[in-house]
Structure formats: C-alpha cells, structure tokens
C-alpha atoms as a PDB file:
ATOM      1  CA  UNK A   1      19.158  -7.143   4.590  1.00  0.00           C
ATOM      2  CA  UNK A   2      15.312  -6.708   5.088  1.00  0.00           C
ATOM      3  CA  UNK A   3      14.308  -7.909   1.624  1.00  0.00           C
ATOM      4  CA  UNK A   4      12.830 -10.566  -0.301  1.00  0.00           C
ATOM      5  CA  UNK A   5      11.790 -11.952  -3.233  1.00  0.00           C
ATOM      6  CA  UNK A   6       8.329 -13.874  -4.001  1.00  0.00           C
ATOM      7  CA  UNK A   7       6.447 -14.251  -7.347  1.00  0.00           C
ATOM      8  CA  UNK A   8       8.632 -11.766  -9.341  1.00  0.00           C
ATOM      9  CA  UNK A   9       8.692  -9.268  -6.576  1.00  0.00           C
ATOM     10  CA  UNK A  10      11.880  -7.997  -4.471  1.00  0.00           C
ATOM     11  CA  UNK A  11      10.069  -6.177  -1.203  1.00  0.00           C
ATOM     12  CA  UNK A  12      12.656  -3.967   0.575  1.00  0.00           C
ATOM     13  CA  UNK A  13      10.947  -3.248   4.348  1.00  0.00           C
ATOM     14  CA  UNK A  14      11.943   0.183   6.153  1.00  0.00           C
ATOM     15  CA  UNK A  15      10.692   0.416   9.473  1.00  0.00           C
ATOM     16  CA  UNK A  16      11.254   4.206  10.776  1.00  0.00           C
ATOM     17  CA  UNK A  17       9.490   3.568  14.039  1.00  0.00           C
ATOM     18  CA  UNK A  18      10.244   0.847  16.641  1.00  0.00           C
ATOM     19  CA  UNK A  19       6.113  -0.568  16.797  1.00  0.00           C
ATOM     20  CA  UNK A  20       5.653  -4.817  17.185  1.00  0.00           C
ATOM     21  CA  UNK A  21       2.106  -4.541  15.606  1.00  0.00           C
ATOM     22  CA  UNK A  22       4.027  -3.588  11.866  1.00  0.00           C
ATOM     23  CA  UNK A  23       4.035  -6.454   9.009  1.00  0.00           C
ATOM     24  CA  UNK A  24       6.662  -9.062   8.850  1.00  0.00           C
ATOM     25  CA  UNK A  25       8.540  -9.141   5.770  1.00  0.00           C
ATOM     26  CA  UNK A  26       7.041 -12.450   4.930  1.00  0.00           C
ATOM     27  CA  UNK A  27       3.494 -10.855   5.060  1.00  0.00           C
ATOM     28  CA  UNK A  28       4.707  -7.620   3.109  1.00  0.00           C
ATOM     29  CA  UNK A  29       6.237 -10.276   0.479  1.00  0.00           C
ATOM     30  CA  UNK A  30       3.251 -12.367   0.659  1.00  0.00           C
ATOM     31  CA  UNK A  31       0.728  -9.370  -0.038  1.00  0.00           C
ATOM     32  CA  UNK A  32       2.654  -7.727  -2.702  1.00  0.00           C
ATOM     33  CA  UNK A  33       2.851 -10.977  -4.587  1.00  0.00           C
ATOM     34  CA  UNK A  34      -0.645 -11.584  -5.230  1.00  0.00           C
ATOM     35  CA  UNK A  35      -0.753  -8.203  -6.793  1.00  0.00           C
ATOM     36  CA  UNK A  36       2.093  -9.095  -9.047  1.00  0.00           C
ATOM     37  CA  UNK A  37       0.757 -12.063  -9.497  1.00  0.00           C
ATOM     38  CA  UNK A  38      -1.588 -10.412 -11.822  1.00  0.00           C
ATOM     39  CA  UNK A  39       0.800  -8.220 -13.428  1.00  0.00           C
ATOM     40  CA  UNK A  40       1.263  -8.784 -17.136  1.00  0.00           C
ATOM     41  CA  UNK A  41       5.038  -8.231 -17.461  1.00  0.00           C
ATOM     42  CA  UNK A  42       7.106 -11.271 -16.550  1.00  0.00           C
ATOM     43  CA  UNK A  43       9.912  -8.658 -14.943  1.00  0.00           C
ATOM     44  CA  UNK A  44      11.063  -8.750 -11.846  1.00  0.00           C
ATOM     45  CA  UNK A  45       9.672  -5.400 -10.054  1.00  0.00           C
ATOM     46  CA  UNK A  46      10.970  -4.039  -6.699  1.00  0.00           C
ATOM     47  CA  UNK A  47       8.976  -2.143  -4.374  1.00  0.00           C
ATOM     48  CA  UNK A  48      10.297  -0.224  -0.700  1.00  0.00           C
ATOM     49  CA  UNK A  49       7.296  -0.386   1.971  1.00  0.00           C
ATOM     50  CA  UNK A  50       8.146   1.959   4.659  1.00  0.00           C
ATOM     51  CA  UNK A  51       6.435   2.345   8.116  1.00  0.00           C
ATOM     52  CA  UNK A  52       6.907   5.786   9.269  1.00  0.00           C
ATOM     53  CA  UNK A  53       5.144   8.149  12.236  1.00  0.00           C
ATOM     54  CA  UNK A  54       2.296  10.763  11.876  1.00  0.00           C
ATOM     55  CA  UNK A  55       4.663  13.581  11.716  1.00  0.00           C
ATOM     56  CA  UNK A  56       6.950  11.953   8.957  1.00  0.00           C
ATOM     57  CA  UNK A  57       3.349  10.652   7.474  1.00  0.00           C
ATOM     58  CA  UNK A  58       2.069  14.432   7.326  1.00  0.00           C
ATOM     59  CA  UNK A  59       5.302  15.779   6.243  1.00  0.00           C
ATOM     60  CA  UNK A  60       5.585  13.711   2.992  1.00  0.00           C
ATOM     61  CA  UNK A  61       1.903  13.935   2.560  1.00  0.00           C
ATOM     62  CA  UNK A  62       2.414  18.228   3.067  1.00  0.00           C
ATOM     63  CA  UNK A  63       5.275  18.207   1.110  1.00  0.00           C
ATOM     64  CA  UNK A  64       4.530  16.031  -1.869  1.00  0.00           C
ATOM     65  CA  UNK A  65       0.583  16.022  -2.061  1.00  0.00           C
ATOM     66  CA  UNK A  66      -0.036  19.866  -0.917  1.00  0.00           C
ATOM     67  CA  UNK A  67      -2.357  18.246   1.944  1.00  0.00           C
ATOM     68  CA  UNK A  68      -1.313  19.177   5.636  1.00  0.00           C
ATOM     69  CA  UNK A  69      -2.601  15.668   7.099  1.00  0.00           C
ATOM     70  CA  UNK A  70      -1.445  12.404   7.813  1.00  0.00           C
ATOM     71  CA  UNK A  71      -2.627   9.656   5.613  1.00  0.00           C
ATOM     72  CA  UNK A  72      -2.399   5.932   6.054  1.00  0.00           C
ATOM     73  CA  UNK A  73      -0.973   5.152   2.873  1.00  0.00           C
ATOM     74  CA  UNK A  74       1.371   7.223   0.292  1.00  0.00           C
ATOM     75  CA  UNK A  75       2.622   6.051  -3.106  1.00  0.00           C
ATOM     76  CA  UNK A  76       5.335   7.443  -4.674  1.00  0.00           C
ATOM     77  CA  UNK A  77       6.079   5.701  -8.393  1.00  0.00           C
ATOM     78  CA  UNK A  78       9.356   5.086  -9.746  1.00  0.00           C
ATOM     79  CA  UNK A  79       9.527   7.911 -12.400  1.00  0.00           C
ATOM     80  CA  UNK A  80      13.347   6.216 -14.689  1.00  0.00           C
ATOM     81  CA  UNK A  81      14.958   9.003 -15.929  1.00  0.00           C
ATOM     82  CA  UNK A  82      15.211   8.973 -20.033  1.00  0.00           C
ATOM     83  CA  UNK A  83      16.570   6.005 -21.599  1.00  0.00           C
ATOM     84  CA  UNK A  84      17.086   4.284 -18.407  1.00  0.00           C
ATOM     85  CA  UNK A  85      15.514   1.113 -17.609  1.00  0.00           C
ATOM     86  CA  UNK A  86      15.356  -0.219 -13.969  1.00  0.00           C
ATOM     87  CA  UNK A  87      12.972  -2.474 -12.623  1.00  0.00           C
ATOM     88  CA  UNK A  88      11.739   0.011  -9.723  1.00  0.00           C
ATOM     89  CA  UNK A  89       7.966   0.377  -9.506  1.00  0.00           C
ATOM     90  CA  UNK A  90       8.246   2.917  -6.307  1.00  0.00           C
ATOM     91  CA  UNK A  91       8.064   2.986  -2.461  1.00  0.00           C
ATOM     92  CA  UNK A  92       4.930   2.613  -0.229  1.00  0.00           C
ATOM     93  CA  UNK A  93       4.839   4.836   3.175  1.00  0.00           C
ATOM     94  CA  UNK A  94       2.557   3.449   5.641  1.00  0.00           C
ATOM     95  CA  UNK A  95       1.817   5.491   8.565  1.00  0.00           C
ATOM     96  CA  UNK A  96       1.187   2.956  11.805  1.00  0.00           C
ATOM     97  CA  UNK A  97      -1.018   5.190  13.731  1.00  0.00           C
ATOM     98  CA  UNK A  98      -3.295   5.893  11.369  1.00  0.00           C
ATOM     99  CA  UNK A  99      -4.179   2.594  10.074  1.00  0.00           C
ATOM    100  CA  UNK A 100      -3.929   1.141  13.505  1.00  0.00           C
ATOM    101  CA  UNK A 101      -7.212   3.651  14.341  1.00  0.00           C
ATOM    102  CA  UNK A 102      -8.507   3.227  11.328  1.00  0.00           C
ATOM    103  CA  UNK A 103      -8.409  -0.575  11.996  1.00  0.00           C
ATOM    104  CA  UNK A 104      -9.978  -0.288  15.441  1.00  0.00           C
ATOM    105  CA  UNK A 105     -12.933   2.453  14.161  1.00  0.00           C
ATOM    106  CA  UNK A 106     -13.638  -0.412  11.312  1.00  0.00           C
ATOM    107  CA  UNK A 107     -13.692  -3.598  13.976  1.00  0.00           C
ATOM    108  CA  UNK A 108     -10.999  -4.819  11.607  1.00  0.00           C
ATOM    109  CA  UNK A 109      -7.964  -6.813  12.672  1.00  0.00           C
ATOM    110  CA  UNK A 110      -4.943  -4.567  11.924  1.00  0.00           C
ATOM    111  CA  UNK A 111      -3.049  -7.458   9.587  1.00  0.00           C
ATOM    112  CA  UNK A 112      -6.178  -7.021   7.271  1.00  0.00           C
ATOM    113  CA  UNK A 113      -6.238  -3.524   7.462  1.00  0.00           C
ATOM    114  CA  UNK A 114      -2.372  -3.472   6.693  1.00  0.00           C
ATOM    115  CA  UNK A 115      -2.841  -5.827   3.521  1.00  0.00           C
ATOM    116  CA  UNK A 116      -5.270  -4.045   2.217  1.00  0.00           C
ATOM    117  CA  UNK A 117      -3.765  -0.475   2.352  1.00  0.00           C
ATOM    118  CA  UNK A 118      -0.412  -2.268   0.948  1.00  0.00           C
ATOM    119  CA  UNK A 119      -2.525  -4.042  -2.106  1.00  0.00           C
ATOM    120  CA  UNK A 120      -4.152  -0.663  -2.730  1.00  0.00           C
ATOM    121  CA  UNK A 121      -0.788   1.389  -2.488  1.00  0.00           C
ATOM    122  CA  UNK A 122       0.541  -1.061  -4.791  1.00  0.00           C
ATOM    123  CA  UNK A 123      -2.526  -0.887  -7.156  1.00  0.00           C
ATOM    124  CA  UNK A 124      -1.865   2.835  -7.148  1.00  0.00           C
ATOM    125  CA  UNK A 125       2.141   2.431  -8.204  1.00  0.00           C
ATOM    126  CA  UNK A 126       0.831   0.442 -11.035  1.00  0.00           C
ATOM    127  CA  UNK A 127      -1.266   3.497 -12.647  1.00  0.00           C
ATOM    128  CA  UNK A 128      -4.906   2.390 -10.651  1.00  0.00           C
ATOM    129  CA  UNK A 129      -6.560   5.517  -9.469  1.00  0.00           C
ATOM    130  CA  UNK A 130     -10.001   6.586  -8.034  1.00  0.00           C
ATOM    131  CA  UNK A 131     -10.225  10.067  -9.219  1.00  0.00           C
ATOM    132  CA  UNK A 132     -13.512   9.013 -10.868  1.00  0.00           C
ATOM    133  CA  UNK A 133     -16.375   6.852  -9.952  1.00  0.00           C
ATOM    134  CA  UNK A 134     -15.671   4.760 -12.895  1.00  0.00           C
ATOM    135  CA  UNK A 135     -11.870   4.500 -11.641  1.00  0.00           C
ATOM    136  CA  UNK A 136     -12.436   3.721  -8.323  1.00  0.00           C
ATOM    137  CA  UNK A 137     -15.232   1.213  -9.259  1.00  0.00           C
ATOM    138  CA  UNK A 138     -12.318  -0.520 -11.263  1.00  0.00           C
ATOM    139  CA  UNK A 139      -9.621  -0.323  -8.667  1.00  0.00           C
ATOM    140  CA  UNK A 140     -12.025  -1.218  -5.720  1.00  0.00           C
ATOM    141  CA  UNK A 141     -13.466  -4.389  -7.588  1.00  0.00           C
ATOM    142  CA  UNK A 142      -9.544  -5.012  -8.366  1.00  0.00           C
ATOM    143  CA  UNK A 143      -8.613  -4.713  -4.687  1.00  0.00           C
ATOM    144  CA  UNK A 144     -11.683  -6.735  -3.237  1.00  0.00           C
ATOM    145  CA  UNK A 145     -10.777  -9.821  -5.562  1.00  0.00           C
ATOM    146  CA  UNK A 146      -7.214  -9.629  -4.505  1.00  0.00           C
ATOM    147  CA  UNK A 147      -8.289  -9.622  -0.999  1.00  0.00           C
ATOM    148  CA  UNK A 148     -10.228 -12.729  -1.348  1.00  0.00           C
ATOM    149  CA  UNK A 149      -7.313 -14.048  -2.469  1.00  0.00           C
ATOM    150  CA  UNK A 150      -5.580 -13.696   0.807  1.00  0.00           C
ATOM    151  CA  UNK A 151      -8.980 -14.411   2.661  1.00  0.00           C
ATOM    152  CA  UNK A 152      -9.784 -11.246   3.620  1.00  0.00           C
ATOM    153  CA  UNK A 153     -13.500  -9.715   3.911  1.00  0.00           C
ATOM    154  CA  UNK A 154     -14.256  -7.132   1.446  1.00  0.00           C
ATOM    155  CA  UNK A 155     -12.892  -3.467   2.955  1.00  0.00           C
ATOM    156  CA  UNK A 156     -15.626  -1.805   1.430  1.00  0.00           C
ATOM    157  CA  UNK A 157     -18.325  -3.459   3.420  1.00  0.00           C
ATOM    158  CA  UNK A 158     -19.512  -1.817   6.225  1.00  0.00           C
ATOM    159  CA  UNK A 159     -16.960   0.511   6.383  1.00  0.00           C
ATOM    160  CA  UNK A 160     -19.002   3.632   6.860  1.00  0.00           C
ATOM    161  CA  UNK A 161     -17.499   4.838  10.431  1.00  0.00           C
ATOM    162  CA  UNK A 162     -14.619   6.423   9.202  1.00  0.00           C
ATOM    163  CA  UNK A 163     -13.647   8.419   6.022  1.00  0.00           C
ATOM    164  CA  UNK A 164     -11.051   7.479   3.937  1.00  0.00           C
ATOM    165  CA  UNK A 165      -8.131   9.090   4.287  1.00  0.00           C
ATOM    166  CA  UNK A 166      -6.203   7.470   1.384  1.00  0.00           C
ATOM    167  CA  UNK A 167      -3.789   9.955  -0.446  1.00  0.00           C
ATOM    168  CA  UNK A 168      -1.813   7.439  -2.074  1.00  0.00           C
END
C-alpha cells in the first residue's frame, strides 16, 4: 500500500509515470500535514496525489477544465453524494514535466517547487481560490506562511520568468 497517515491526514500516492525526481510518500505526508494542521475539523481527511505525464496532464485539464494545456497542478474535490458522509477531500494530479521546468525557469529546487504546488492544490480542495485579487491575496499569504513552515522561500518572490500555469 502507498499510503500514510500524519496529523489527521491519510495520503494515498499514485505514480502513473516511472520518474526518480517524484516525492516520497513521507514528503507528500509531510507537506499535506502542515496544511491540515491548520484545518479546523478534528476529522481524519484523505487525499490521492497522483503524478501523471503531459498528455494525461492535458487530457484531464481538456476534459475537466475546457483548457487544451497541460498544467502543473489539478484539483479535483470530493463532491459526497446526498446524505453520505465520507472523509474524502479529493485527489491532486501533478504533472512531472511541467513543474520540473517550471522549477528550473524559477532557479528553484524541484522538492520546493513540488511542496508548494501540493500545499496550493490542497489549499484549493479546501474551497481557497484566486479568482479575485482579494482571493488570491488570501490564499497566497496562506500558502507563503505554510511554506515557512516547511522552510521554504516564499514562491512568489522573484518568480517573474514564467507564468503561472496553475489550473487547479
């Protein structure tokens, strides 16, 4: 089983593609714990991170999002059908190539680049959004603290070489 459980979280990791750069389990864990760590409900929540190729990438992100791209990080929250209660919060898909160039065009090492598109995936599977100014203020404030909590340099800081691409 590729799953485990840390500060109220159960992580479930998917690899699709055979890459050694991808996050260990312990890191996924590790990452999506300090998010929960700040979630207000005391139940446990499980979350599937997937690592996937460009074309599986920009086929979910064509055939969910109506955008004909890859993207380097896709959220997809656990909608419970009526009068069912599960503790599901959604599944992550995290396209390798894309955040590994987006990690290289930043001068960022690719384990920061992964925890922060996994903390902001998450963010987004708990109802953050950036739609506004306002929202995104919010969420990227949100994100930046959390970062700092895993020692990790704000993402937002000179990070003007390449646009985002987040369709989460």
């Amino acid at each position: 089983m590729n799953e485990a459980i840390e500060k109220g979280c159960i992580v479930d990791r998917q690899a699709a593609i055979d890459e050694p750069l991808l996050p260990s389990l312990e890191q996924l864990t590790h990452w999506v714990g300090c998010v929960f760590a700040h979630h207000p409900d005391d139940q446990r929540l499980e979350v599937t991170i997937r690592f996937v190729d460009e074309r599986e990438s920009q086929t979910l992100n064509r055939d969910y999002r109506s955008k004909n791209k890859t993207t380097n990080v896709l959220s997809f929250p656990f909608e419970s059908p009526p009068g069912v209660e599960l503790p599901l919060l959604g599944d992550l898909v995290i396209c390798h190539a894309v955040v590994a160039q987006e990690a290289a065009e930043q001068g960022k090492p690719i384990e920061h680049h992964y925890a922060h598109m996994v903390v902001h995936g998450i963010l987004h599977l708990m109802g953050y959004d950036h739609m506004d100014d306002h929202e995104a203020e919010e969420m990227e404030q949100f994100e930046r603290e959390l970062l700092a909590e895993l020692n990790i340099p704000d993402p937002y800081v000179d990070n003007t070489q390449t646009p985002k691409r987040d369709d989460a």
